[in-house]
Every structure is written in structure tokens, then in C-alpha cells.
Protein backbone atom coordinates (compact mmCIF):
# COMPACT_ATOMS: atom_id res chain seq x y z
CA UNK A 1 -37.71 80.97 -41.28
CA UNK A 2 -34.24 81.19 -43.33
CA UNK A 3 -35.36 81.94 -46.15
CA UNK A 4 -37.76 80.89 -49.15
CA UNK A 5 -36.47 77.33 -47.87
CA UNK A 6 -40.15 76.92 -45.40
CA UNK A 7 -42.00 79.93 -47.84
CA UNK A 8 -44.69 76.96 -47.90
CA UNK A 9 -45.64 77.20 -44.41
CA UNK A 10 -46.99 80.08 -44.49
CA UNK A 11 -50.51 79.74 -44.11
CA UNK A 12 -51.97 82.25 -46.83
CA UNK A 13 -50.19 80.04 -49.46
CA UNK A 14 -53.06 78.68 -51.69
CA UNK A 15 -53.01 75.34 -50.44
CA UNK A 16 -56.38 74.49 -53.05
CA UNK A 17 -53.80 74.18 -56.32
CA UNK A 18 -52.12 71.38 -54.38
CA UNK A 19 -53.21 67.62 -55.43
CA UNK A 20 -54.80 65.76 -52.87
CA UNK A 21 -53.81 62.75 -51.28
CA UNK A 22 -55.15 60.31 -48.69
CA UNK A 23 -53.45 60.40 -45.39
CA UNK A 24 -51.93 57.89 -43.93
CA UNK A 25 -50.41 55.85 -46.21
CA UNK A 26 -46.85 55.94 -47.70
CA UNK A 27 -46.58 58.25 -50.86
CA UNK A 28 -45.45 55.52 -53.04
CA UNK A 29 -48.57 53.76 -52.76
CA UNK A 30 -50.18 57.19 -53.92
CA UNK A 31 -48.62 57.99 -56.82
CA UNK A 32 -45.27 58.85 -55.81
CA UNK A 33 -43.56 55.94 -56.44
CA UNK A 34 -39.74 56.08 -56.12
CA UNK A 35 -39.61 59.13 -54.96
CA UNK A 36 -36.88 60.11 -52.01
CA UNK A 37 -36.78 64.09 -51.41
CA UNK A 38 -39.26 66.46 -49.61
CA UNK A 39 -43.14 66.62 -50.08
CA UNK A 40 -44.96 69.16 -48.07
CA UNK A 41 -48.39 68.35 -46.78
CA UNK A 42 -51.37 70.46 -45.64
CA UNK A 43 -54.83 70.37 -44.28
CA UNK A 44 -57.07 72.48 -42.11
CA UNK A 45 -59.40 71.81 -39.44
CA UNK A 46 -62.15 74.01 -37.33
CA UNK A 47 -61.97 75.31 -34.02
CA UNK A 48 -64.85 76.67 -31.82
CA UNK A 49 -64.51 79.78 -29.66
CA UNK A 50 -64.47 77.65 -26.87
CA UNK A 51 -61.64 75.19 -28.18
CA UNK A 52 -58.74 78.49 -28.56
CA UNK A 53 -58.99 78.71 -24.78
CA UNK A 54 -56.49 76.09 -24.02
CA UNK A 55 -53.22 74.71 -25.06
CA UNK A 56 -53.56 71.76 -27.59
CA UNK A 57 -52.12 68.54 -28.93
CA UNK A 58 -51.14 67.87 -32.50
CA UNK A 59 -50.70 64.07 -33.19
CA UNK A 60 -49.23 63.13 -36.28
CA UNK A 61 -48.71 59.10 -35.83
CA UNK A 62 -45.37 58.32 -37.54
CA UNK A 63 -43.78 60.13 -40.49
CA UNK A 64 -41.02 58.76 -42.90
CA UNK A 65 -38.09 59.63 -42.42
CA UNK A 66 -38.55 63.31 -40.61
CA UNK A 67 -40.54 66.34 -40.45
CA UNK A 68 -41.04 69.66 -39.64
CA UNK A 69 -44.85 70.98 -38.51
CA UNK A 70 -46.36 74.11 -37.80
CA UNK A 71 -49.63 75.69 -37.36
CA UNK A 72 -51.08 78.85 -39.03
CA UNK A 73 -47.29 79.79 -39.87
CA UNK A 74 -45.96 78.83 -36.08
CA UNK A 75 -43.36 76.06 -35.99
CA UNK A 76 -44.52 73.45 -33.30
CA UNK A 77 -42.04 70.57 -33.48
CA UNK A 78 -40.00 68.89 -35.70
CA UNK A 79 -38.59 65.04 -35.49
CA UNK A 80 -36.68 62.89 -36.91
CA UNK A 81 -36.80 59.07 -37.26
CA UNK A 82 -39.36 57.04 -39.43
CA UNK A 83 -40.42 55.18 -36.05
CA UNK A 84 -41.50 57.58 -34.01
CA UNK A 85 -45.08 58.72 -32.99
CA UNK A 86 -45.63 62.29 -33.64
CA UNK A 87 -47.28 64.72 -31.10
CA UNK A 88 -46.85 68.65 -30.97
CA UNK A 89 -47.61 71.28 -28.13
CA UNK A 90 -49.77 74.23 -29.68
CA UNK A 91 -49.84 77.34 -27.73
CA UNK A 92 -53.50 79.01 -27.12
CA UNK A 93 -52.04 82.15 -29.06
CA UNK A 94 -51.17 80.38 -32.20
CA UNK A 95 -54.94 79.44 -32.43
CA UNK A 96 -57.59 80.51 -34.15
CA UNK A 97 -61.13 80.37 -34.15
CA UNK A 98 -62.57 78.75 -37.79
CA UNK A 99 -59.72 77.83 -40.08
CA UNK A 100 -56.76 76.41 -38.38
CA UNK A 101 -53.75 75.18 -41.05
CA UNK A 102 -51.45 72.70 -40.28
CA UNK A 103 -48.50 72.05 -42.62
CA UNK A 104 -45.92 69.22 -42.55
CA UNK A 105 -42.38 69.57 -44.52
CA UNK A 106 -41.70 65.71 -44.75
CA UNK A 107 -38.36 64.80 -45.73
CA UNK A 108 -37.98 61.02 -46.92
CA UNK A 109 -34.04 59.98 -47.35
CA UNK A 110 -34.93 56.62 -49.12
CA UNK A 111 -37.01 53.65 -49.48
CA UNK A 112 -40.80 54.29 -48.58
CA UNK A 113 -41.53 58.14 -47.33
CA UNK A 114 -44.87 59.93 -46.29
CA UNK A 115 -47.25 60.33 -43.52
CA UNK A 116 -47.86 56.74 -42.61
CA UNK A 117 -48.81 54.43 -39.17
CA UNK A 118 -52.43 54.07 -38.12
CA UNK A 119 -55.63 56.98 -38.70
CA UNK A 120 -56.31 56.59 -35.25
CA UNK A 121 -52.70 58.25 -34.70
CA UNK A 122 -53.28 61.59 -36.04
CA UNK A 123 -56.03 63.90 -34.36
CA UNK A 124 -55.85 67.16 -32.72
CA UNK A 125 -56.07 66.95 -29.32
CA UNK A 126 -58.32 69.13 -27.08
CA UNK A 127 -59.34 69.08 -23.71
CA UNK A 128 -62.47 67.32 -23.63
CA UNK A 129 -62.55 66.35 -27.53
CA UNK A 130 -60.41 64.82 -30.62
CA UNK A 131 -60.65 65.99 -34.14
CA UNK A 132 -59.27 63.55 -36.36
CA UNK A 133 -56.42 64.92 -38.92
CA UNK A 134 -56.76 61.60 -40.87
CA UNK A 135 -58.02 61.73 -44.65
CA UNK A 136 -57.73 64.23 -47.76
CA UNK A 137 -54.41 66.46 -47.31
CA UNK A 138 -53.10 68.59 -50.39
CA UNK A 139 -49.45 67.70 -50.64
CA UNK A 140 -46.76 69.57 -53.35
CA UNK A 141 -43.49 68.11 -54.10
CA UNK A 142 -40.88 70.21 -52.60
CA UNK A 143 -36.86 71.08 -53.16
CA UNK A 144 -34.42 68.44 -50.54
CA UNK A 145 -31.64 70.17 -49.20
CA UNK A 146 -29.29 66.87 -49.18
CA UNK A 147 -26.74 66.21 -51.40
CA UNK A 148 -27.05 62.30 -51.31
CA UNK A 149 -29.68 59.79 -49.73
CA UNK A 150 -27.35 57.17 -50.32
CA UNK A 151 -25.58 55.60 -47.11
CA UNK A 152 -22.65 53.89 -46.78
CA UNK A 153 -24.46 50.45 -46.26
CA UNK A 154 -26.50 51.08 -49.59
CA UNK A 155 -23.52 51.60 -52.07
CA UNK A 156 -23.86 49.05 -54.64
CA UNK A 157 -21.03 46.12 -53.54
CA UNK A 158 -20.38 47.44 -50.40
CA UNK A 159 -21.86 44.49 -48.23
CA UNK A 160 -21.06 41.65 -50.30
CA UNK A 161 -17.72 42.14 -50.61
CA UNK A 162 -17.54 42.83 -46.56
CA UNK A 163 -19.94 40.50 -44.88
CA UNK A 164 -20.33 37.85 -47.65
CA UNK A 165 -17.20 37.46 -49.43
CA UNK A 166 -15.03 36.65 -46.70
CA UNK A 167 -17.08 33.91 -45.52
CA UNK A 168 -17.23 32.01 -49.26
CA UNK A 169 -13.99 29.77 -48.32
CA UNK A 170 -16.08 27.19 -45.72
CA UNK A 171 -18.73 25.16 -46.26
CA UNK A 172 -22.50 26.26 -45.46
CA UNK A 173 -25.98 24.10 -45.47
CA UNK A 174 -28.40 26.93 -46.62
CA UNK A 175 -28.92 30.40 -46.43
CA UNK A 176 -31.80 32.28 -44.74
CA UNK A 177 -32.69 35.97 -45.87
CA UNK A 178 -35.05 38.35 -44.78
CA UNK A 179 -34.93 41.54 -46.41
CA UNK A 180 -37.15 43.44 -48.94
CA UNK A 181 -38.59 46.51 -46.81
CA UNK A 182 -35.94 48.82 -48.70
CA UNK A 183 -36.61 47.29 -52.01
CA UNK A 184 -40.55 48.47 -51.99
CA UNK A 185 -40.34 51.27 -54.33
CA UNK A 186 -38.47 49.69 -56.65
CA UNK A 187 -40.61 46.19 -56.22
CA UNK A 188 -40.81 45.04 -59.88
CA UNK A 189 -37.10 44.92 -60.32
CA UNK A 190 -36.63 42.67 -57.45
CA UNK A 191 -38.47 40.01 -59.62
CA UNK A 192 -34.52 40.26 -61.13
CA UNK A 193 -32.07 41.29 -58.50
CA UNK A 194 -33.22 38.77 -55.96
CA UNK A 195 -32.70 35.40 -58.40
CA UNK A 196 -29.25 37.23 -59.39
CA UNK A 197 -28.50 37.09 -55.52
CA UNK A 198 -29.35 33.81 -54.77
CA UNK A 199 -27.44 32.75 -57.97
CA UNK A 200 -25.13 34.30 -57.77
CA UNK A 201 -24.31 32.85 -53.96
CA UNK A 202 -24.77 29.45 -55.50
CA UNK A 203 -22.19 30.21 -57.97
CA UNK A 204 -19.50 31.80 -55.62
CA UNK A 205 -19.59 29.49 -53.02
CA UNK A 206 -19.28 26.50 -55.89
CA UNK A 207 -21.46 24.44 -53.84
CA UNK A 208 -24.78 23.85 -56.22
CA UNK A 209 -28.44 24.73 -56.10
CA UNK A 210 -27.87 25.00 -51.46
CA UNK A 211 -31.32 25.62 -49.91
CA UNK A 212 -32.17 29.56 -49.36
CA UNK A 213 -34.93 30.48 -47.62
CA UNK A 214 -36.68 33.77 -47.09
CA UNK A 215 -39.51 35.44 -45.25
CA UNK A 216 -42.21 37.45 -47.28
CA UNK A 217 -42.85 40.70 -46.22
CA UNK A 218 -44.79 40.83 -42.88
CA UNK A 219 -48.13 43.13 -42.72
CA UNK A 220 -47.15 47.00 -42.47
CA UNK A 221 -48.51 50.29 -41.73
CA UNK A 222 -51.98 51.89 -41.47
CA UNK A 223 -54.62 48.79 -42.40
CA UNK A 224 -55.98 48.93 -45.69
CA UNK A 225 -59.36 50.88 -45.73
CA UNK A 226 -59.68 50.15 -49.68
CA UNK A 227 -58.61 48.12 -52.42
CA UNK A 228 -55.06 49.72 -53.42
CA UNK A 229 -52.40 50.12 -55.34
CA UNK A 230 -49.21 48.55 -52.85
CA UNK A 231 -45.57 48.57 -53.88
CA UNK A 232 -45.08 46.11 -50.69
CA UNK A 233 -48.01 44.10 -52.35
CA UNK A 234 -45.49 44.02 -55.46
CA UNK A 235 -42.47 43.47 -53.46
CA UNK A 236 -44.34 40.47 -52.01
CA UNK A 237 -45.14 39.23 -55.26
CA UNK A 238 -41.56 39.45 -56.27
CA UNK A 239 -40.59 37.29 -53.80
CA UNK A 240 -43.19 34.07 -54.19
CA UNK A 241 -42.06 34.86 -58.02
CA UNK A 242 -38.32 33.92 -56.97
CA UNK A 243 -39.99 30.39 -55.61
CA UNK A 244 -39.27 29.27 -59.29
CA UNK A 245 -35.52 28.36 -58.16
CA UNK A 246 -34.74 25.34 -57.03
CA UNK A 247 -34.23 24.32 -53.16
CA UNK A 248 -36.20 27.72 -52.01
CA UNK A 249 -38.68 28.00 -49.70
CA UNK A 250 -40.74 31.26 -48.45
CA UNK A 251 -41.95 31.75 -45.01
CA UNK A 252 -45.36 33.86 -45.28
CA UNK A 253 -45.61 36.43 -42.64
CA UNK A 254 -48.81 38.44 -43.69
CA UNK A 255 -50.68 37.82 -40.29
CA UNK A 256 -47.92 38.61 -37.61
CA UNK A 257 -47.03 41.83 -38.86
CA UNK A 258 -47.75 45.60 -37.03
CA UNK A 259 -49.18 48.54 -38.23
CA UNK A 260 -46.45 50.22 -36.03
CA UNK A 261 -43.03 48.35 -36.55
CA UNK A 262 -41.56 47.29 -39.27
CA UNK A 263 -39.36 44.49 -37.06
CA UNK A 264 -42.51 42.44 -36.13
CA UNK A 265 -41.61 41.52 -32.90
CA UNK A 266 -43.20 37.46 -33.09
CA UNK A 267 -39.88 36.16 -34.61
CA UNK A 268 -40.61 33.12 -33.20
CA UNK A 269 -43.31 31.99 -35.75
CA UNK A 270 -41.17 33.71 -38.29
CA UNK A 271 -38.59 31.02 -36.98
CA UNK A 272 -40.91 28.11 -36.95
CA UNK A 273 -42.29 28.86 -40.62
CA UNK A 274 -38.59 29.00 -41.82
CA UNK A 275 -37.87 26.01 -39.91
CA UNK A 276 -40.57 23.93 -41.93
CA UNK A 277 -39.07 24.88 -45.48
CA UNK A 278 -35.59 23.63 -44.13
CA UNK A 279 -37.13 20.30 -42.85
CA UNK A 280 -39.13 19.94 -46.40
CA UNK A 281 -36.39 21.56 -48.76
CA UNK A 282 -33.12 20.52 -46.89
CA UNK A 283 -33.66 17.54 -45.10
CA UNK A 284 -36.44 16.31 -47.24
CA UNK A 285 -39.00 15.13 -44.93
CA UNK A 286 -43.10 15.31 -45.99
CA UNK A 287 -43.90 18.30 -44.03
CA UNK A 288 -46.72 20.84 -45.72
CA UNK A 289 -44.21 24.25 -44.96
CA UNK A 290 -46.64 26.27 -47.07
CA UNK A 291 -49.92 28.07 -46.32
CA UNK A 292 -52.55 27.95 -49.25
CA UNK A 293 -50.58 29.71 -52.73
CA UNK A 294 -52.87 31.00 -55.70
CA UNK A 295 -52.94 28.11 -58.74
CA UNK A 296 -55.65 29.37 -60.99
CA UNK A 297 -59.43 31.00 -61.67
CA UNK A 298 -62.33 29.69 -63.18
CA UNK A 299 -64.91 32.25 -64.06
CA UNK A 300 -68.36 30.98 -63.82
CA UNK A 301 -71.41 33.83 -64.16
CA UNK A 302 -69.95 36.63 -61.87
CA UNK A 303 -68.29 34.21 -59.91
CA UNK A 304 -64.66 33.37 -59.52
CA UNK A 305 -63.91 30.14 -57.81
CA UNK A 306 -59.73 30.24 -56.80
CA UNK A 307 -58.12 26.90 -56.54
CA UNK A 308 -54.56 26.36 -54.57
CA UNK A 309 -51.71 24.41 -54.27
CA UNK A 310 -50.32 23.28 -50.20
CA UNK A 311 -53.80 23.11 -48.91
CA UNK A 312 -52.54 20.43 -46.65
CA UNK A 313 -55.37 18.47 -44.51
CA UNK A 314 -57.74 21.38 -46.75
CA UNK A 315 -58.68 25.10 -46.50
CA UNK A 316 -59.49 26.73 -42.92
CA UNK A 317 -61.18 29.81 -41.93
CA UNK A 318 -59.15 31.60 -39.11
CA UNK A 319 -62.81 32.86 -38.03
CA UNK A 320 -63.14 36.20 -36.57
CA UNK A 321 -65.78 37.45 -39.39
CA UNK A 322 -67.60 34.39 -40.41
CA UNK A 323 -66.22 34.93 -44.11
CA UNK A 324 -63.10 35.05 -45.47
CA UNK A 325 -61.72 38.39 -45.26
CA UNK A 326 -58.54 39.88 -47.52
CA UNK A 327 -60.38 39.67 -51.36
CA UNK A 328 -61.08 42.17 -54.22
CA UNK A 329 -62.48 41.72 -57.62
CA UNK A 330 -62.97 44.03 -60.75
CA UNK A 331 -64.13 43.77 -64.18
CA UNK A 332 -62.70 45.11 -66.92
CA UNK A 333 -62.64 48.34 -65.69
CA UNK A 334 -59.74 47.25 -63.67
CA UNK A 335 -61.16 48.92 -60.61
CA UNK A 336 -61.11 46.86 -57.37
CA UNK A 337 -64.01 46.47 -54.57
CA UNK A 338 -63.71 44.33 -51.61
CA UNK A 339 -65.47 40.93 -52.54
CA UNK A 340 -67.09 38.08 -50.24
CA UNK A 341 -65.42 34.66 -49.91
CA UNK A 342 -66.78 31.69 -49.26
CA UNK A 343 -64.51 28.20 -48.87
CA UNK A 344 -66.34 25.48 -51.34
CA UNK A 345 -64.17 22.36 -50.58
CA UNK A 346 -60.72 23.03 -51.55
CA UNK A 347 -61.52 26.43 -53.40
CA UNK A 348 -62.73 29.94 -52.56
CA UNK A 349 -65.20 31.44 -54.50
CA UNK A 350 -65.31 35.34 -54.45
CA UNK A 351 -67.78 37.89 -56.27
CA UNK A 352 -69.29 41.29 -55.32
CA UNK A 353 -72.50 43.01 -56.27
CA UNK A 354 -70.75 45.28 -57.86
CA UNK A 355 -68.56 43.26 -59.86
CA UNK A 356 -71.36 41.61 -62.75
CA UNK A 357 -68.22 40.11 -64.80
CA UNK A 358 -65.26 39.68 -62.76
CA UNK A 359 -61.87 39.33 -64.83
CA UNK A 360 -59.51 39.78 -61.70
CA UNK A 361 -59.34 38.34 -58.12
CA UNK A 362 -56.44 39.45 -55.60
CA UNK A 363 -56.07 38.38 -51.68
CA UNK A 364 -54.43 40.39 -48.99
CA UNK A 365 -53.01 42.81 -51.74
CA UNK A 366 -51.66 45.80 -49.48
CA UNK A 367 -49.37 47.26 -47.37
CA UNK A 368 -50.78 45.96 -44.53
CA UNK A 369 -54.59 43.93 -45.39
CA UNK A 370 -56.50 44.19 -42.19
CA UNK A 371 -57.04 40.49 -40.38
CA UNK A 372 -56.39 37.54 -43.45
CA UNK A 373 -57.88 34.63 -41.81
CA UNK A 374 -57.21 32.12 -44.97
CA UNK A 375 -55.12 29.41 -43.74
CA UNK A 376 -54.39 25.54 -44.09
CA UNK A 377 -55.77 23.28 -41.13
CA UNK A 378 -51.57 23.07 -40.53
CA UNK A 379 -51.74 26.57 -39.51
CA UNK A 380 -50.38 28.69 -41.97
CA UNK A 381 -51.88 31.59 -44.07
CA UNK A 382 -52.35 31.61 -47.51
CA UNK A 383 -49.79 33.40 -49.84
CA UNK A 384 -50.99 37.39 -50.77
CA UNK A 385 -51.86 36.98 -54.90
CA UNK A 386 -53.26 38.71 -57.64
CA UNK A 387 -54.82 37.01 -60.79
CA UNK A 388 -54.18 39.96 -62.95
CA UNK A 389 -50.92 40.84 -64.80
CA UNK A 390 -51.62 44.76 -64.83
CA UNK A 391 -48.86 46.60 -64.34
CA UNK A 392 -47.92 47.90 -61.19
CA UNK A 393 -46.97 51.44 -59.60
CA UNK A 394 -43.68 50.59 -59.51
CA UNK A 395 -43.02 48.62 -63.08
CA UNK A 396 -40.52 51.65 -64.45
CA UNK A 397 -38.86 52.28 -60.94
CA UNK A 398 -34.81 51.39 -60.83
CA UNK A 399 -32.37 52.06 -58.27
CA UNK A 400 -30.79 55.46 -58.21
């Protein structure tokens, strides 16, 4: 190792005054929120006698942006791309029997970082056996050796005035955008910089309010286990927020997402739900272009019945369950428990046994919620809301 650069991979380092964190998941959605640099992640696992006789497998799923792994103080891989499924050779001779320590150096160069994909990804992989990896890791915030995580496509300007400047002088119809998955960490700011976008479009091209359309964040990442904190739940938020302007329309893409990709590959439904808005918002024909979006909460005993706008022909369970999946509730303790869901009519009504006096209700509030089946009898899914205006993990986070 050069130096006191990888001193943390040595595997008599008291890992136990770490903090603990939940693997997989992206950091920001753990507490980490805005942060681009190195965190270093460990965890240990058992081995039998019989288990050191062989070679192994190390599986890792994906990591954001790259890594470097070893076990009990033997480098075993590193990679580097935020796509990419991890999975490390172990030699027989760098086990042990008992404690075996892996450590990961992960090294995120912007937007979300961490140990992140599916549980099912990460295990250690034995001959006749897996032992899963996923769960409680301790994790310390390390030193980056890079002097910038800024690109050239992320200086402030840079894009505009190359790609959307030059093309102000002739006429357009609309705009379509679909961006945000950069954006996460800093999600509540995007409540600001988006309108200032679209405006500001408007304004250069001198042409009025011109339709824009945009597509919501799509489902991402390992499927939520638990009710959670979610700066692409904020992000996502941001964006119906921006609905407020004038001749905009939002294509929801909660259910076509993957846990694996963050370019869902079904662009044609992404296509068709953009195509709706432009028929409604541009050519103004009566076409419902909307799944289901959050309009308000009436409390009644510890029961909260949700009521929507773009219902369409009326509310439609996408069955798979036989309930409506995607819903948590809390009291006033603010903490959130999966709920049951029930469609009464043209509402939902939600509650939990352990929720006696709800005060909050949110739907497919995640990175990626696991199989939303709340649509419109058109076909499309309802908008991801919250009820609640607590703030968020990423409130205080501004570019940098």
C-alpha cells in the first residue's frame, strides 16, 4: 500500500468506532447527503474450516462511482464505473477461518455515491453456499485524492451557451426534458433552478409561455425494504412542484424504472406518456395525460382517506397484491411504517396498527418503491407524494 493513503484496510483497524450504515443504498439517503469524496466501508463475515479450502467469490453489486476491495488486508479488485456489477476472486490463502474482514474504499466523483444496486447482489460466494454481505456495514468518511469532481459538462454555463444558445434564432413548438438524476443530492434547490430554466427558455427564445414537458424520475436502485428518507423522492417532488407553470406537463415514470440502470430501457412508454401531455397541453385535445396526483387528506379516527385530481374513468388497482402497495403513515412522531390501502370510490384510505393518530400519508416515497400498482383505468400510475411538509435530507444542500 503507498502509504497511510489505504492505512484503513488493514484489518486490525477498530472497525467498532465506525457508524453504521445499511447497505445497499446510496449514502445520501443515509445521512450523507451532498457528499462527493471517499467513504470507506467495512463488515465481516464467518467462515467454517471447511469453507477456507477453496477459492471464493466476493460480489459487491454496483458501487458509485469506483472502488477498491480487499480482504483481511489483501487487495482483491478494484473497478471503476457506477454501472458495473462487482465480483472479486479471493485466494484460499487470504482466508481465514472465523472472522473474515472485507473493506471497500468507495470513491464517489459527484451526484449520488455509495454501495448501491440490489441485496441480492452482494454475497460471498462459496462452492456449495452464499453468505449474504447485505445489511449493517460501519463506514468512516475518508480523505479524496482529486483535485476537482467537477467535469467539463458540469461547469455552470457551459451547455447553455453551447447546445442551447445557438439554436434560440428559429422557431420551436415545445421543449421536452428529462434530466434530474444528477440533481438528487441537491433535490430541494431544484424546486428553484428548474422554473429558472424553463423561464428562462421562455424568455430567450421571446416566444411566450411554449409547452415543456418532462419525465419524473423513473424507479432506481435497490427496492425499498423500509419507509425512508430519499433525496430522489425529493427530487421527484421538485419536479410535480414545477407543474405550477403554465403549458407543462410531467410524464410519471415510477413503474418502468430498474433497480440496475439508471437509463430505463422502456423509452417507449416514456414516449407515449410525453406524447399525451403534448396532445392535452399543446394541441389541446381532452385527453387524461396524468396518472392519479395527491389533492388532499381527511383524517377520520386513525384513518386517512387521500383524494386526487386526473382520476380519469376512476382509481384502478394494478393487482399483483390484492391491496394497494407504495403507502406509509406516522403520527406525530414523524416516524413512517408501511400502511394498508384500500380504494373507496375515488379515494384511498390508508392506516396502520401502528399508527393510532396518523398526521402524515406518503406514496411510493423512495429511491426506488418496490411494485406501485395505483393507477387510473387510462393506464397511468399515480404521482409519488407526501402529505407532510417536514424537511428533507437535502433542504441545506447547494451546488458546489
Amino acid at each position: 500500500m503507498d502509504g497511510a493513503k489505504y492505512l484503513w484496510s488493514d484489518p486490525d483497524t477498530n472497525y467498532t468506532a465506525w457508524k453504521e450504515m445499511d447497505i445497499p443504498q446510496l449514502w445520501e439517503s443515509a445521512g450523507l447527503a451532498g457528499l462527493d469524496g471517499v467513504v470507506w466501508f467495512a463488515h465481516e463475515f464467518q467462515l467454517d474450516p471447511q469453507d477456507v479450502l477453496n477459492d471464493l467469490e466476493i460480489h459487491l453489486g454496483q458501487i458509485d462511482d469506483n472502488d477498491i476491495a480487499w480482504i483481511n488486508g489483501f487487495k482483491i479488485g478494484e473497478t471503476q464505473g457506477y454501472n458495473l456489477h462487482r465480483a472479486y476472486h479471493v485466494a484460499k490463502d487470504q482466508l481465514k477461518t472465523g472472522r473474515n474482514i472485507v473493506v471497500v474504499r468507495v470513491e464517489d466523483t459527484g451526484g449520488g455515491g455509495g454501495i448501491y444496486g440490489e441485496a441480492a447482489d452482494m454475497y460471498v460466494k462459496l462452492s456449495e453456499k452464499k453468505i449474504a454481505l447485505s445489511g449493517s456495514w460501519r463506514f468512516r468518511i475518508g480523505k479524496g485524492d482529486f483535485s476537482s469532481t467537477v467535469g467539463p459538462n458540469s461547469m455552470p454555463s457551459l451547455l447553455y451557451n453551447a447546445m442551447i444558445h445557438p439554436l434560440i434564432p428559429y422557431g420551436i413548438k415545445g421543449a421536452i426534458w428529462y434530466q434530474g438524476e444528477s440533481n438528487t443530492s441537491r433535490a430541494y434547490q431544484y424546486r428553484t433552478t428548474f422554473p429558472l430554466l424553463i423561464n428562462n427558455w421562455r424568455e430567450d427564445w421571446g416566444l411566450g409561455a411554449f409547452p415543456f414537458f418532462f419525465v419524473q424520475l423513473a424507479n432506481f436502485m435497490a427496492p425499498s425494504v423500509q419507509p425512508e428518507q430519499s433525496a430522489w423522492a425529493e427530487l421527484r417532488e421538485a419536479q410535480s412542484l414545477t407543474l405550477s407553470l403554465p403549458n407543462t406537463g410531467m410524464a410519471t415514470a415510477i413503474d418502468i424504472g430498474e433497480a440496475n440502470d439508471i437509463h430505463p430501457r422502456n423509452k417507449q412508454e416514456v414516449g407515449r406518456r410525453l406524447a399525451l401531455n403534448a396532445i392535452r397541453v399543446a394541441y389541446h385535445q381532452d385527453v387524461v395525460a396524468s396518472g392519479p396526483s395527491y389533492n388532499a387528506m381527511q383524517i377520520e379516527g386513525n384513518r386517512a382517506m387521500i383524494s386526487f385530481d386526473h382520476i380519469g374513468s376512476g382509481l384502478y388497482l394494478k393487482d399483483k397484491y390484492g391491496y394497494v402497495n407504495g403507502f406509509a403513515i406516522a403520527g406525530r412522531d414523524k416516524v413512517f411504517r408501511w400502511a394498508r390501502a384500500q380504494i373507496m370510490g375515488d379515494q384511498v384510505m390508508v392506516w396502520s396498527d401502528m399508527v393510532a393518530e396518523p398526521v402524515a400519508v406518503r406514496y411510493a416515497w423512495g429511491n426506488n418503491p418496490d411494485d406501485v400498482n395505483l393507477y387510473n383505468l387510462e393506464g397511468l400510475p399515480a404521482v409519488p407524494f407526501r402529505t407532510d411538509n417536514w424537511p428533507g435530507i437535502t433542504v441545506n444542500e447547494r451546488y458546489r
